[in-house]
N, C-alpha and C. Protein backbone atom coordinates (compact mmCIF):
# COMPACT_ATOMS: atom_id res chain seq x y z
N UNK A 1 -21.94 -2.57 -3.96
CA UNK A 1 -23.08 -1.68 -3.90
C UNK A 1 -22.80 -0.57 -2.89
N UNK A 2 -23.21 0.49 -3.27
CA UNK A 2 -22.70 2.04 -2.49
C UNK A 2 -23.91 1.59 -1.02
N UNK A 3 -23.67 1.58 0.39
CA UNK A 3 -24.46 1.53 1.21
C UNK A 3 -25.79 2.43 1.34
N UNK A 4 -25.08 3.49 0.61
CA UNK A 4 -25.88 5.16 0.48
C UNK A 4 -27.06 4.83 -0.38
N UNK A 5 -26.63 4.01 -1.08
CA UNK A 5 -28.51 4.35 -2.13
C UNK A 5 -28.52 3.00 -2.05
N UNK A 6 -28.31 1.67 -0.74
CA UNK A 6 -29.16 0.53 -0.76
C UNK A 6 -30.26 0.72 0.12
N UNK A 7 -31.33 0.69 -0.68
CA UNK A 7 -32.88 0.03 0.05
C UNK A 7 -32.63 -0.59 0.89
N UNK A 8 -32.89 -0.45 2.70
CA UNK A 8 -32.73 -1.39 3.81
C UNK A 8 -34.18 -2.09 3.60
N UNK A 9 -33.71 -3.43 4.04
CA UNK A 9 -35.39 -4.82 4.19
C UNK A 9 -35.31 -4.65 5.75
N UNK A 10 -36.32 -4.83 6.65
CA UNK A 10 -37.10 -4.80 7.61
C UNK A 10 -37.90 -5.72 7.53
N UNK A 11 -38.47 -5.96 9.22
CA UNK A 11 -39.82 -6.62 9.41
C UNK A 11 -40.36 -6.15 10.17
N UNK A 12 -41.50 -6.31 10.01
CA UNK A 12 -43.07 -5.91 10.69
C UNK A 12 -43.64 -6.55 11.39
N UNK A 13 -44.51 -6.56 12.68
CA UNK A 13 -45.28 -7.64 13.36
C UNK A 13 -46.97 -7.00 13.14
N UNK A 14 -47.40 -7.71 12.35
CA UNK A 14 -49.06 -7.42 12.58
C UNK A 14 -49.58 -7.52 13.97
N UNK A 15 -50.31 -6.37 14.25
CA UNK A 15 -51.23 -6.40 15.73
C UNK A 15 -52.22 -6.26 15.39
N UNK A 16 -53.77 -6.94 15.79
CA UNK A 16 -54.92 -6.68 15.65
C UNK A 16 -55.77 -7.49 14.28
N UNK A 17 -56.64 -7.30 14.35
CA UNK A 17 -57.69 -7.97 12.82
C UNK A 17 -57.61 -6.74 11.95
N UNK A 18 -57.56 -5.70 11.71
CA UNK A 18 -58.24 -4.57 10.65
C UNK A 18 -57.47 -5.17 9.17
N UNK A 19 -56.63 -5.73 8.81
CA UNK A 19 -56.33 -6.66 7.92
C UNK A 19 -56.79 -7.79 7.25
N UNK A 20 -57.70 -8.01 8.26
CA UNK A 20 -58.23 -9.68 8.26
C UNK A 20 -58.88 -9.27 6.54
N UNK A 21 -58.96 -10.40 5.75
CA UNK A 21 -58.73 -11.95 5.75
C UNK A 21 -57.33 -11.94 5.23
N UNK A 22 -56.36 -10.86 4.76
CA UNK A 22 -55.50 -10.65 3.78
C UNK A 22 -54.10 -10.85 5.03
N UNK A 23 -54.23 -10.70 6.07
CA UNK A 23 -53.16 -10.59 6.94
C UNK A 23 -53.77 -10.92 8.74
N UNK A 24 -53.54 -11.70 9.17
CA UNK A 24 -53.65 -11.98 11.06
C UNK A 24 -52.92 -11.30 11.92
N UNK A 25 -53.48 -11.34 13.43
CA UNK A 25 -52.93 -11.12 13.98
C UNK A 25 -51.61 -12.04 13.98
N UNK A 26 -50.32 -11.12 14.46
CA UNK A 26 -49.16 -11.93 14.73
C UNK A 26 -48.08 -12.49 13.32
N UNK A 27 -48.82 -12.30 12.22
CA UNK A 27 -47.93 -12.20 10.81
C UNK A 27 -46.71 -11.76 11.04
N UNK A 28 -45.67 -12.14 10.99
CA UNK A 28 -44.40 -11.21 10.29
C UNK A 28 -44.21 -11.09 8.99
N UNK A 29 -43.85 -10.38 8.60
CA UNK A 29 -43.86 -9.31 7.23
C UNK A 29 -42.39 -8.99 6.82
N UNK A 30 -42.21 -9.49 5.53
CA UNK A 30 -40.61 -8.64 5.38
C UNK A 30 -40.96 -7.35 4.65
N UNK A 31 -40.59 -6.35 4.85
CA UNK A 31 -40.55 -4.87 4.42
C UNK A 31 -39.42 -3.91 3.49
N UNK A 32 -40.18 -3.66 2.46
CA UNK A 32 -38.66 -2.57 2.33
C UNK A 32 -38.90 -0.64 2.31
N UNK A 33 -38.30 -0.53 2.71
CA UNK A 33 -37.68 1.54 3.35
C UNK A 33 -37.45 1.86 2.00
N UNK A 34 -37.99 3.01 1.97
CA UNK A 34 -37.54 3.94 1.24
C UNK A 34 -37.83 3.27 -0.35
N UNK A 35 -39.05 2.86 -0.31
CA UNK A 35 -39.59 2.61 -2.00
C UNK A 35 -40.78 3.64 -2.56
N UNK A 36 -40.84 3.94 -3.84
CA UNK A 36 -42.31 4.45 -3.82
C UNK A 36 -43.39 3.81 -4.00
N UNK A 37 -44.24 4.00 -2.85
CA UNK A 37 -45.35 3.65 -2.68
C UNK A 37 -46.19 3.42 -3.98
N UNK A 38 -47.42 2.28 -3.92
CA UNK A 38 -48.44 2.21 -4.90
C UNK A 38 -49.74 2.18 -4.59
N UNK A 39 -50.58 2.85 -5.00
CA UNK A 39 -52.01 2.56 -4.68
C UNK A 39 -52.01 0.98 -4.93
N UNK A 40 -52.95 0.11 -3.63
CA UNK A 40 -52.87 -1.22 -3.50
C UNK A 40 -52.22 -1.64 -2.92
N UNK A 41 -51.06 -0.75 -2.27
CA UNK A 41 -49.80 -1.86 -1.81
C UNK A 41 -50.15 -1.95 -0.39
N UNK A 42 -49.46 -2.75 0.32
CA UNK A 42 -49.85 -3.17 1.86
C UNK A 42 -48.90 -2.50 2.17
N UNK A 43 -48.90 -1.57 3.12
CA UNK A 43 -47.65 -0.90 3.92
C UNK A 43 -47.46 -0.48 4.85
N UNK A 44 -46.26 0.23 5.73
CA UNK A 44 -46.36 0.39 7.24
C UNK A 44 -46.23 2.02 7.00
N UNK A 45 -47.29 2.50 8.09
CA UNK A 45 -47.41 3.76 7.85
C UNK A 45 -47.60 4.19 9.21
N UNK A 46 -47.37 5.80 9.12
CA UNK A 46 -47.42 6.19 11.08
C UNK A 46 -48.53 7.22 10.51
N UNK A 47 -49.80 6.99 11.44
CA UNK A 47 -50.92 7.87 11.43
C UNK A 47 -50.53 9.30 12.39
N UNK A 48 -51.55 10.50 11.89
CA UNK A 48 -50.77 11.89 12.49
C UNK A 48 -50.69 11.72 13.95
N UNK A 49 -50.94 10.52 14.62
CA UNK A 49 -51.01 11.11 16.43
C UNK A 49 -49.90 9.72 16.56
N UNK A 50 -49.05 9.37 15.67
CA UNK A 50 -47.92 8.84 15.88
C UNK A 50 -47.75 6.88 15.99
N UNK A 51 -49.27 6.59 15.88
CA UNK A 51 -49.78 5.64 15.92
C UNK A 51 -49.12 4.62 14.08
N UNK A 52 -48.25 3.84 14.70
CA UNK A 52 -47.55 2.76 13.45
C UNK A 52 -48.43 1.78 13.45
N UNK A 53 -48.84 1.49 11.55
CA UNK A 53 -49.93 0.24 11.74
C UNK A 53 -49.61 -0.10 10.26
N UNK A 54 -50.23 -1.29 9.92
CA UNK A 54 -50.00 -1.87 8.43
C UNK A 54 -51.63 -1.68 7.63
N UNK A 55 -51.42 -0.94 6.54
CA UNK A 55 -52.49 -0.72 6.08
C UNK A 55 -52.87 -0.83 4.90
N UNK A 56 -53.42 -0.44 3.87
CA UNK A 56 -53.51 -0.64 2.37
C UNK A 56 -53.28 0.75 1.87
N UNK A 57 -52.42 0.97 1.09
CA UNK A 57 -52.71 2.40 0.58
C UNK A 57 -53.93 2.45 -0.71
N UNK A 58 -54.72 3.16 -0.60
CA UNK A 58 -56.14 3.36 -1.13
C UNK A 58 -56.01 4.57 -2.11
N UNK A 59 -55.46 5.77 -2.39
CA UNK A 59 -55.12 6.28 -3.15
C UNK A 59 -54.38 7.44 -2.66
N UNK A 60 -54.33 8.30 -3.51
CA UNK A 60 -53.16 9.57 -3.04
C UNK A 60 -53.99 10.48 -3.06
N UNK A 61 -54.24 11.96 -2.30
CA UNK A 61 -54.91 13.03 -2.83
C UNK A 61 -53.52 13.99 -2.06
N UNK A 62 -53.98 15.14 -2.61
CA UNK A 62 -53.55 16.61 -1.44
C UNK A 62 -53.22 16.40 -0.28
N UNK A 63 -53.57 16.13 0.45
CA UNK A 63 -53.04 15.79 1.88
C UNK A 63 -52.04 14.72 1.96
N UNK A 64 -51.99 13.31 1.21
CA UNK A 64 -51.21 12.45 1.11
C UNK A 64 -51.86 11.40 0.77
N UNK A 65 -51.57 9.98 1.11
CA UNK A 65 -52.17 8.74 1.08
C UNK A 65 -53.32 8.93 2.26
N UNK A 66 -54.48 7.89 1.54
CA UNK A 66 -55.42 7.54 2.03
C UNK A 66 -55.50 5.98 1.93
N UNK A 67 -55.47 5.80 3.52
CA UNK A 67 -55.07 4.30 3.63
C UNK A 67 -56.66 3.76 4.13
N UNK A 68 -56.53 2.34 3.85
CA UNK A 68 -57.80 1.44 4.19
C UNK A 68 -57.48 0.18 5.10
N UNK A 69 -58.13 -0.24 5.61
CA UNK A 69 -58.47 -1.93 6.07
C UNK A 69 -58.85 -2.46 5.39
N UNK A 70 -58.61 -4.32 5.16
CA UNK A 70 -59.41 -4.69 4.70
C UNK A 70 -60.59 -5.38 5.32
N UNK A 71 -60.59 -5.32 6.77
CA UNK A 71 -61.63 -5.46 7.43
C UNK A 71 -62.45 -4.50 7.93
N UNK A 72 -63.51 -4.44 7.21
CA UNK A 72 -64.53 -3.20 7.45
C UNK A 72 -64.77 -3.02 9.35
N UNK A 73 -64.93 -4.26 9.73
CA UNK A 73 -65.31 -4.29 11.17
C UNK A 73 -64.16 -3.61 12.05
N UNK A 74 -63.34 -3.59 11.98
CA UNK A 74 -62.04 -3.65 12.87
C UNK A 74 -60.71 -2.29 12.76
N UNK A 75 -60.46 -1.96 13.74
CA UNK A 75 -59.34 -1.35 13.24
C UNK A 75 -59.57 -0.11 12.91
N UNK A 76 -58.83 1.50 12.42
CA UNK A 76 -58.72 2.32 11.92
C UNK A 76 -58.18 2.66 10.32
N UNK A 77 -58.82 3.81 9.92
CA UNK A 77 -58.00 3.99 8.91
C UNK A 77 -58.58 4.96 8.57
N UNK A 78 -58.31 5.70 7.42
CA UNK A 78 -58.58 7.25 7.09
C UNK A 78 -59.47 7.93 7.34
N UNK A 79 -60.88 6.98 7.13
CA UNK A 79 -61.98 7.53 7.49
C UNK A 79 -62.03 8.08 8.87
N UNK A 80 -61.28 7.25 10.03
CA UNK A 80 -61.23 7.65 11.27
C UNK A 80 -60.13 8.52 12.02
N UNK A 81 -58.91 8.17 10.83
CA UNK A 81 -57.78 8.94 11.16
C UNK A 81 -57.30 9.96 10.43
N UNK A 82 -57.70 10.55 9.32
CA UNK A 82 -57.17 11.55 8.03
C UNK A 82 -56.12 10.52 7.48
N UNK A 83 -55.43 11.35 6.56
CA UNK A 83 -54.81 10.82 5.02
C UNK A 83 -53.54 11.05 5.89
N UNK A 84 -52.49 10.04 5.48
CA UNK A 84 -50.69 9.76 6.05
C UNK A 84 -50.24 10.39 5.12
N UNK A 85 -49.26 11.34 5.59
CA UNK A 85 -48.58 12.15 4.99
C UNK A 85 -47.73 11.33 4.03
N UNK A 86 -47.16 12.02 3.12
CA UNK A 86 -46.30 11.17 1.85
C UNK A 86 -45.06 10.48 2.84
N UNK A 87 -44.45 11.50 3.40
CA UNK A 87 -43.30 10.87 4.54
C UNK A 87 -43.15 9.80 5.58
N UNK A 88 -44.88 9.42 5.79
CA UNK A 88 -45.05 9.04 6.87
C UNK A 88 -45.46 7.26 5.90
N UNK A 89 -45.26 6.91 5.20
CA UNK A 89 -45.61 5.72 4.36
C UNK A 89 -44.18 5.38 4.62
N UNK A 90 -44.12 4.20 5.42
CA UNK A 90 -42.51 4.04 6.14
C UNK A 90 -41.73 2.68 5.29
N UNK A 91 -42.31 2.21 4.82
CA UNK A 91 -42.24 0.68 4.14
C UNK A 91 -43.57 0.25 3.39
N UNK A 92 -43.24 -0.70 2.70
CA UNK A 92 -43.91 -1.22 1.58
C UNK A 92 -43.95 -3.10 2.04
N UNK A 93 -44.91 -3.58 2.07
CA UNK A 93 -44.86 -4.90 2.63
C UNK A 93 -44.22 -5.58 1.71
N UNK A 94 -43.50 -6.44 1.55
CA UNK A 94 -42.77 -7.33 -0.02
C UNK A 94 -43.50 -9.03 0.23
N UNK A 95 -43.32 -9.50 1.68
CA UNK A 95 -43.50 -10.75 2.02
C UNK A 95 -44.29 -11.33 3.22
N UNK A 96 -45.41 -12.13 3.17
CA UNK A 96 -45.51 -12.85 4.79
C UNK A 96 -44.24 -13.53 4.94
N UNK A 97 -43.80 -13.46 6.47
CA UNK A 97 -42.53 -14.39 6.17
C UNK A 97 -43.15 -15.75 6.99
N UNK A 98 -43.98 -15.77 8.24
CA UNK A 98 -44.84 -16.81 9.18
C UNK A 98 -45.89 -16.18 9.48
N UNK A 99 -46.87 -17.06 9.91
CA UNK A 99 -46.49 -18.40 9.96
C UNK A 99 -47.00 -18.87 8.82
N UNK A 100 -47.61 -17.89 7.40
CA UNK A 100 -47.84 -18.64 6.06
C UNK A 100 -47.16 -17.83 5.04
N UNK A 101 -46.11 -18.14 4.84
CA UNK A 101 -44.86 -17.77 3.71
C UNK A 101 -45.37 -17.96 2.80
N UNK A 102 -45.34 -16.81 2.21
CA UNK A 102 -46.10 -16.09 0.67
C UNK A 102 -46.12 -14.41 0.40
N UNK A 103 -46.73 -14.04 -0.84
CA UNK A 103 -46.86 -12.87 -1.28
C UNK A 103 -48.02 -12.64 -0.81
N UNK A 104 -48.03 -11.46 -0.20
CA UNK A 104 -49.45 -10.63 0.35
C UNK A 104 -50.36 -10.21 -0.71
N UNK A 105 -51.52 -10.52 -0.84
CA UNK A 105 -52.35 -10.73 -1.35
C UNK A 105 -52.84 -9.34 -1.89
N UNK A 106 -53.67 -8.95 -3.21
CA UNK A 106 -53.92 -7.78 -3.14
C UNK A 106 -55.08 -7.10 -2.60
N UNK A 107 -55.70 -6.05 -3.28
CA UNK A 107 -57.01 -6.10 -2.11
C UNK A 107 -58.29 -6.69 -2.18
N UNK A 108 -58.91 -7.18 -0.92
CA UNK A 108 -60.10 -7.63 -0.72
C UNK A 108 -61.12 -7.74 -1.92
N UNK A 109 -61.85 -8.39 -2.41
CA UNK A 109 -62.77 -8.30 -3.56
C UNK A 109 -62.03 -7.09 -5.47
N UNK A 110 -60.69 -6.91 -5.05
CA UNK A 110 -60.25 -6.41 -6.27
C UNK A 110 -58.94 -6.99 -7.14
């Protein structure tokens, strides 16, 4: 395989509840770079004041993705921060890896 066009896997550490019930604090996450994004998908994204967090992508407009929580109570997300630029959607979640190994769930009540 050419190194040049392999997809690197990564991991992620969840901080905070704004995920909750779909993801905890302290989750690790396996990740993959450089996929295209889907409305629904769980992913790691850097908000415009540089701030990296795991979020839901919620849909696409003009400005870029519009990401969500799935905990209404907790946390940030578009409403509070504007829409993540297309560039700035850094990874795509693939796996919990601990401490409950499984596929990340899709979203909340959908």
């Amino acid at each position: 395989m050419n190194h040049r066009t392999a997809r690197p896997w990564g991991m992620a550490l969840v901080r905070g509840r704004s995920m909750e019930p779909t993801l905890r604090d302290g989750d690790r996450l396996l990740v993959r770079y450089a996929v295209t994004p889907r409305a629904g998908d769980v992913a790691v994204v850097r908000f415009a004041d540089g701030v990296v967090a795991v979020k839901r992508l919620d849909h696409h407009g003009p400005d870029g993705w519009w990401v969500s929580r799935d905990n209404p109570r907790e946390g940030r997300d578009s409403w509070s921060a504007g829409a993540v630029a297309d560039d700035q959607v850094l990874a795509r979640v693939r796996l919990r890896l601990w401490p409950r190994p499984g596929r990340v769930p899709g979203p909340v009540g959908g």
